[in-house]
Protein backbone atom coordinates (compact mmCIF):
# COMPACT_ATOMS: atom_id res chain seq x y z
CA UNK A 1 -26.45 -31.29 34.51
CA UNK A 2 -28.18 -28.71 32.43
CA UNK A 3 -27.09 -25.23 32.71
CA UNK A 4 -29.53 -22.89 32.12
CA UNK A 5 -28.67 -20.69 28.83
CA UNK A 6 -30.71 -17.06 28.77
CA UNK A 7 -31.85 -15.98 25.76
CA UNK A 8 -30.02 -12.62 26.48
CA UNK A 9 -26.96 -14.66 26.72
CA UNK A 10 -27.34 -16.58 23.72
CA UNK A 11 -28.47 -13.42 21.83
CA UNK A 12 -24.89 -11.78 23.34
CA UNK A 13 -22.64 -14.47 21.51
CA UNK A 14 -24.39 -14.75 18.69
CA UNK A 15 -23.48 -10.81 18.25
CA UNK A 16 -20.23 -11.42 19.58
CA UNK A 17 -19.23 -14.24 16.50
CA UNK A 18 -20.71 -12.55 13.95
CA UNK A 19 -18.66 -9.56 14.76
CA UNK A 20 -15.39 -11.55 14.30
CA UNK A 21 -16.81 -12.55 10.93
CA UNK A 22 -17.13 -9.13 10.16
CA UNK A 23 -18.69 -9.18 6.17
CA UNK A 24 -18.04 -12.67 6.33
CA UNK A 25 -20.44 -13.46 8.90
CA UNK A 26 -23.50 -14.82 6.20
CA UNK A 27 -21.00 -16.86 4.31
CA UNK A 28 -19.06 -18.47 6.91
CA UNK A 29 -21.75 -19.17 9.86
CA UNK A 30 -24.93 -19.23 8.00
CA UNK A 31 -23.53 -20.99 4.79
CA UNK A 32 -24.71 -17.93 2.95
CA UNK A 33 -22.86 -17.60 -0.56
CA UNK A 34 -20.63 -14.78 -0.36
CA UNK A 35 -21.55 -12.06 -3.21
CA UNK A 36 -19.10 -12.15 -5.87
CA UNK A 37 -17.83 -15.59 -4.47
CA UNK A 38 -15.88 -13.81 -1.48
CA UNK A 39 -15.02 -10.42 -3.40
CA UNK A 40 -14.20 -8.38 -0.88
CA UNK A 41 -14.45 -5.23 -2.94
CA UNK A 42 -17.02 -4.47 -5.30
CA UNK A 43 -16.24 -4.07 -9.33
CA UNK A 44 -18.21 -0.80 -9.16
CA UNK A 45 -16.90 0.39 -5.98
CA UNK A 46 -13.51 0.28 -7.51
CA UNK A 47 -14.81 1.79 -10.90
CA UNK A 48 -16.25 4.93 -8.99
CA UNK A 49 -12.66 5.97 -7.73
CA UNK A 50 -10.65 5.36 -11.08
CA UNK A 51 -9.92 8.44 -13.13
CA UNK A 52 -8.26 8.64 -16.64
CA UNK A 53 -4.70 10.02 -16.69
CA UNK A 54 -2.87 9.07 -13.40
CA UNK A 55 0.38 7.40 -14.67
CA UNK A 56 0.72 3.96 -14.03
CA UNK A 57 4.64 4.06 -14.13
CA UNK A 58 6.43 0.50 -14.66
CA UNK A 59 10.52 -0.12 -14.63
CA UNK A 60 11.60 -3.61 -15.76
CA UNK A 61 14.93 -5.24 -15.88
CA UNK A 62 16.44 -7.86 -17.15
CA UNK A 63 18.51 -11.01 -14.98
CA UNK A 64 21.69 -9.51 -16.21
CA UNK A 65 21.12 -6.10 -15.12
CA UNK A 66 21.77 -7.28 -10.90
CA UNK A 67 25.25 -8.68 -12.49
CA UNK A 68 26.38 -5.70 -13.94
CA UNK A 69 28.73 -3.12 -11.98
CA UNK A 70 27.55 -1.25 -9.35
CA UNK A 71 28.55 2.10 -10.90
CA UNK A 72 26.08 0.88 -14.07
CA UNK A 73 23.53 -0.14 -12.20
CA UNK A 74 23.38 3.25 -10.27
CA UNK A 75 23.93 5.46 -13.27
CA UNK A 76 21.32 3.29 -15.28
CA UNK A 77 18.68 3.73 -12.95
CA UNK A 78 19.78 7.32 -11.93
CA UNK A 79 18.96 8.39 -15.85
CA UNK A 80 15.98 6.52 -15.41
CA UNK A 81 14.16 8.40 -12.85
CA UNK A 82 15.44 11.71 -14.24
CA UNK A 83 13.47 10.84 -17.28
CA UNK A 84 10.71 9.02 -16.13
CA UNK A 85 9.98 10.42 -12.53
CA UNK A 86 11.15 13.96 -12.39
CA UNK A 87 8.80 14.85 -14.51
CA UNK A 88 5.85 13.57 -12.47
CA UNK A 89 7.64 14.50 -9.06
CA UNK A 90 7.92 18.65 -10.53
CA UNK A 91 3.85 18.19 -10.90
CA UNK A 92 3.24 17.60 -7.20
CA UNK A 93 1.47 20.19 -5.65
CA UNK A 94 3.76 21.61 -3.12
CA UNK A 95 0.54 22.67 -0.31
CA UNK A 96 -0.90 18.87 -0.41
CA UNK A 97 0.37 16.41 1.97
CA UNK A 98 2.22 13.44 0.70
CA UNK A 99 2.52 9.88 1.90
CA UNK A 100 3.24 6.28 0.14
CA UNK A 101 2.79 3.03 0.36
CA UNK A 102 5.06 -0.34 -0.57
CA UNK A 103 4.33 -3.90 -1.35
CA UNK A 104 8.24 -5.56 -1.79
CA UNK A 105 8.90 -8.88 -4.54
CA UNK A 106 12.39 -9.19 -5.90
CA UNK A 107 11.69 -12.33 -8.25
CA UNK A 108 7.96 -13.20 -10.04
CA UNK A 109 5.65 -10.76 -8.96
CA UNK A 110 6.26 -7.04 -8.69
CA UNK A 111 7.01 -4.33 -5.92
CA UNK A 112 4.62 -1.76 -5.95
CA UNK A 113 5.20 1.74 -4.85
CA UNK A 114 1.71 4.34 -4.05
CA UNK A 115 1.73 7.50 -3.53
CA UNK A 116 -1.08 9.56 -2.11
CA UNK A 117 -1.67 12.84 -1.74
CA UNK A 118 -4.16 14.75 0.82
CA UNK A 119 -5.50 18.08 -0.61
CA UNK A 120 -7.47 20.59 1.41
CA UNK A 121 -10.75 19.27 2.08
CA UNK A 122 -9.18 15.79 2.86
CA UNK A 123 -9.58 13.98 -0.56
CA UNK A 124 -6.92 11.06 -1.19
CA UNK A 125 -5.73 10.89 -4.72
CA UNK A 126 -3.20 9.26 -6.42
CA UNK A 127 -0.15 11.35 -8.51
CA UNK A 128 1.03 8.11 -9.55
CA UNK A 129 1.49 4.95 -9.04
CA UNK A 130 5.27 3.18 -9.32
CA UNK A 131 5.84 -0.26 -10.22
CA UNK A 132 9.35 -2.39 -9.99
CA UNK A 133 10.02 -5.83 -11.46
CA UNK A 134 13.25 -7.97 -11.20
CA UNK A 135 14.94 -4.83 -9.80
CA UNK A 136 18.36 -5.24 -7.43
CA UNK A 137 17.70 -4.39 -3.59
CA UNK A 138 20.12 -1.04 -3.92
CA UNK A 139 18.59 0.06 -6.88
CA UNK A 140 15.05 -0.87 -5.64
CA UNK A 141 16.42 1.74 -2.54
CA UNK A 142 18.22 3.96 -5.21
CA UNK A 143 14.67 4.45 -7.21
CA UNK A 144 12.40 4.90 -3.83
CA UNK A 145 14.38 7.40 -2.15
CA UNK A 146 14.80 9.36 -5.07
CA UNK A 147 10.75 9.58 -4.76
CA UNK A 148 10.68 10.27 -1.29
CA UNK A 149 13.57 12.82 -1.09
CA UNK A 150 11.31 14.71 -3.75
CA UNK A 151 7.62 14.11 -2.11
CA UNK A 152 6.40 18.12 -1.10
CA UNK A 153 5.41 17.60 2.55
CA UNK A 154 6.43 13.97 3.37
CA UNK A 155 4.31 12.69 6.11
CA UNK A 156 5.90 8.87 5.80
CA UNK A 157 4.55 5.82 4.76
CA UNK A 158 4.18 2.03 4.99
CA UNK A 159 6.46 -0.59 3.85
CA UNK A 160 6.21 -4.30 3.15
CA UNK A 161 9.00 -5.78 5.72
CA UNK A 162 8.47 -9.31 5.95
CA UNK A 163 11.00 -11.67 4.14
CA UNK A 164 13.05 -10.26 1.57
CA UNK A 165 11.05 -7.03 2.23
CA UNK A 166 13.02 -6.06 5.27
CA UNK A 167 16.35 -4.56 3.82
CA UNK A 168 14.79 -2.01 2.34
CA UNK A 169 11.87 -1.25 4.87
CA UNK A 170 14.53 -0.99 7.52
CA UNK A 171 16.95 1.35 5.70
CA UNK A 172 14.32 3.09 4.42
CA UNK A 173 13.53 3.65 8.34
CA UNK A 174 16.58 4.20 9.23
CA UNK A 175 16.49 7.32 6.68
CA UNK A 176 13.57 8.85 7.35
CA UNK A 177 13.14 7.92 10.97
CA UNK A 178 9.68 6.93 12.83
CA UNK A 179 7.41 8.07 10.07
CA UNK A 180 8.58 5.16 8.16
CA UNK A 181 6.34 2.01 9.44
CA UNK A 182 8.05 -1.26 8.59
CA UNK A 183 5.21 -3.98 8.36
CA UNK A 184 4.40 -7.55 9.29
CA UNK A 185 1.40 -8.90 7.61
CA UNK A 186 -0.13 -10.88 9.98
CA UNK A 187 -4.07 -11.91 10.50
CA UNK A 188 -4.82 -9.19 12.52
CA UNK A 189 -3.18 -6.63 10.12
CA UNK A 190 -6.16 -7.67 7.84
CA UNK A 191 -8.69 -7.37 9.81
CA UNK A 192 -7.90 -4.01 11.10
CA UNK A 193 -6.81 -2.22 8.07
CA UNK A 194 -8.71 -3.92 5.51
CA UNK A 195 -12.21 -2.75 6.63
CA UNK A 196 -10.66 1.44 6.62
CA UNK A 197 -9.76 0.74 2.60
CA UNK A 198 -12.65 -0.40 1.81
CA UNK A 199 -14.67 1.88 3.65
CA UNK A 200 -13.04 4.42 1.94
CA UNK A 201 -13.38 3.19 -1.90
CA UNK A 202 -17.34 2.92 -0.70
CA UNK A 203 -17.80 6.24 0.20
CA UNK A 204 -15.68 7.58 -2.41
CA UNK A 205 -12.92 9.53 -0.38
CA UNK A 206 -10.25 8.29 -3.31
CA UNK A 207 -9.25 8.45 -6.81
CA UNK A 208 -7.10 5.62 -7.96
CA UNK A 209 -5.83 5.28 -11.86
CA UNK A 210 -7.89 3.96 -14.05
CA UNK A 211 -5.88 0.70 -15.22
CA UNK A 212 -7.16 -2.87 -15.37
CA UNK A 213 -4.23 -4.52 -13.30
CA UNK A 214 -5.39 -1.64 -10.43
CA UNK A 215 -8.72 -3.44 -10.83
CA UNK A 216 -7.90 -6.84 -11.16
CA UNK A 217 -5.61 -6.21 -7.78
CA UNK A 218 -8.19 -4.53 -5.84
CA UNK A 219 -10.65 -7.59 -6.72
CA UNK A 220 -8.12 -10.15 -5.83
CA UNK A 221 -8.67 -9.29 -2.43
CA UNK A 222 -11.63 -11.90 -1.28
CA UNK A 223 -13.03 -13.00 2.24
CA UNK A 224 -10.83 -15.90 3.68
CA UNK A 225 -12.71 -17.47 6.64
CA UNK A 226 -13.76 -13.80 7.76
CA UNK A 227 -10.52 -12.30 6.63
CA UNK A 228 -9.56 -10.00 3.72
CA UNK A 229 -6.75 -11.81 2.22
CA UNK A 230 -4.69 -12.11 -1.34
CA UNK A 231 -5.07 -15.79 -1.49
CA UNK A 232 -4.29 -16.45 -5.33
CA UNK A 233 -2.08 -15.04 -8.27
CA UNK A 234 -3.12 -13.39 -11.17
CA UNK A 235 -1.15 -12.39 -14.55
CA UNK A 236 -1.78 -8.94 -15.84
CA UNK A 237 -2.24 -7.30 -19.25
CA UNK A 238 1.71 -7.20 -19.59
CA UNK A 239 1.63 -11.21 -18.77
CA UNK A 240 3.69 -10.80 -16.23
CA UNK A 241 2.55 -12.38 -12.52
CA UNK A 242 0.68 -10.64 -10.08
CA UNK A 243 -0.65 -10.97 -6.25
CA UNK A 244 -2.86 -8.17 -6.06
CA UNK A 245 0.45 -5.93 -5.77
CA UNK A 246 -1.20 -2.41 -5.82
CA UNK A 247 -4.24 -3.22 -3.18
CA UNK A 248 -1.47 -4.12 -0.56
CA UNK A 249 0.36 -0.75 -1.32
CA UNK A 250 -2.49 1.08 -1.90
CA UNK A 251 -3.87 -0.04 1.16
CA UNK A 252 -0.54 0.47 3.12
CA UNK A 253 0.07 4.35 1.88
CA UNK A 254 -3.91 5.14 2.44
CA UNK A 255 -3.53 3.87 6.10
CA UNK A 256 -0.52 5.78 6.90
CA UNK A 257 -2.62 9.01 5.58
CA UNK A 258 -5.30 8.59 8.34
CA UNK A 259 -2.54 7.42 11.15
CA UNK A 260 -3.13 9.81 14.30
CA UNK A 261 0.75 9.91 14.88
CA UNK A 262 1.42 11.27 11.38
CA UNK A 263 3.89 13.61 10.75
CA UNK A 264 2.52 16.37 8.28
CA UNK A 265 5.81 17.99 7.36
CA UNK A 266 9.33 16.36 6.24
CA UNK A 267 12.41 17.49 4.69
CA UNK A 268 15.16 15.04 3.88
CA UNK A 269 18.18 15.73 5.72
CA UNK A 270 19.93 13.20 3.12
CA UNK A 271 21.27 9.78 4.57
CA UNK A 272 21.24 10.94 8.38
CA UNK A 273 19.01 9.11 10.89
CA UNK A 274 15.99 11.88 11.52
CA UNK A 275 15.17 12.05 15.56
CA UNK A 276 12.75 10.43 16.81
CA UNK A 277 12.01 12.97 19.04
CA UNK A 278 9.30 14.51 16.90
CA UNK A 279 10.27 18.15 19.70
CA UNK A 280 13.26 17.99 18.46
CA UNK A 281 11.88 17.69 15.10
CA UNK A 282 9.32 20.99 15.45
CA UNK A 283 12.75 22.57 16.61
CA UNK A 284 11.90 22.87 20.23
């Protein structure tokens, strides 16, 4: 038996699936080829936001660096981030909000650590950008909280917490309390936070360092059935492997800027557990 199929109806689910395509609706229902071959972000809308001199800050160890003592390891990496972060933490501009973003690899590719700042009419830049390779989990802890302890009104941030990702995401939480978000990529992740990045790089709200590995992660990110995904690896002008480390961080510390629920001011009250209770947090 024939049903009978309005065209108001038809017209209703055609809108319907193209929505859950999103950008990828021409490519994927209509056999359309995707601009760029499924680039999700645009070479020039990534250009438009870089600007010369925002440190690109990298910290690599070697394999026998996780054997050596714990005391070494801590004073190593304590004398590193007096020398090479202080510096750039002094420089922060105490009135601007400050949030952060991480994207967690132990082995092969890199974790990447993004800091954003808000200033007063609501622009999202960049101080610098951190960058970790073959780093032990307590000193990968030891190097981050040193950042956030020093970060002028913390708001929180966004942390990679899937697999190996979840020691530090959790005691990262467990420091700084609720404005710390521990994350679980998932499909729908994507698809809802995806869109806000790129909407933002488009109308220019951001300024991003001007380095090619910032580029070539940002264009790593390509259409996947509908879906802004990493789907391949990359190796960048050190040689060293990548999976668009600095677009997932990027993307995670610009999402917890725009959060309704953020908190705008933080001190660190060291390795206690901070309330949850954001009245008791005000001091109410």
């Amino acid at each position: 038996r024939k049903i009978p199929w309005p065209l108001e109806s038809e017209k209703a689910w055609i809108d319907d699936l193209e929505a859950q395509y999103g950008d990828g609706a021409d490519e994927e229902l209509y056999c359309v080829p995707a601009q760029g071959g499924g680039t999700y972000l645009s070479y020039n809308a990534i250009a438009d936001c870089m600007k010369d001199n925002i440190p690109f800050i990298r910290y690599n160890q070697t394999d026998e660096f996780a054997r050596a003592s714990k005391e070494y390891r801590k004073a190593e990496v304590q004398a590193w981030c007096e020398e090479h972060l202080k510096p750039h933490l002094m420089a922060l501009k105490p009135e601007h909000r400050h949030f952060f973003g991480e994207d967690f690899a132990r082995k092969g590719d890199a974790t990447n650590v993004w800091i954003w700042a808000v200033d007063e009419v609501m622009h999202r830049y960049t101080p610098f950008v951190l960058e970790l390779r073959n780093m032990p989990h307590e000193q990968q802890k030891q190097v981050l909280h040193y950042v956030l302890d020093r970060l002028p009104r913390f708001g929180g941030g966004a942390m990679d917490a899937g697999g190996n990702g979840s020691y530090l995401a959790e005691v990262t939480a467990q420091k700084y309390g609720s404005i710390i978000e521990e994350v679980h990529f998932t499909q729908n992740w994507y698809i809802e936070n995806m869109p806000k990045y790129k909407s933002a790089f488009e109308d220019k709200e951001l300024s991003i360092p001007k380095h090619d590995d910032i580029m070539t992660d940002h264009q790593a990110i390509k259409l996947v059935k509908g879906v802004p995904k990493i789907p391949s690896r990359d190796k960048g002008v050190d040689g060293l492997k990548r999976h668009g480390d600095s677009a997932i961080s990027g993307c995670l510390g610009y999402i917890s800027t725009i959060k309704d629920d953020a908190v705008y001011e933080f001190e660190s009250l060291g390795d206690n557990r901070i309330n949850n209770d954001i009245n008791e947090f005000m001091g109410d």
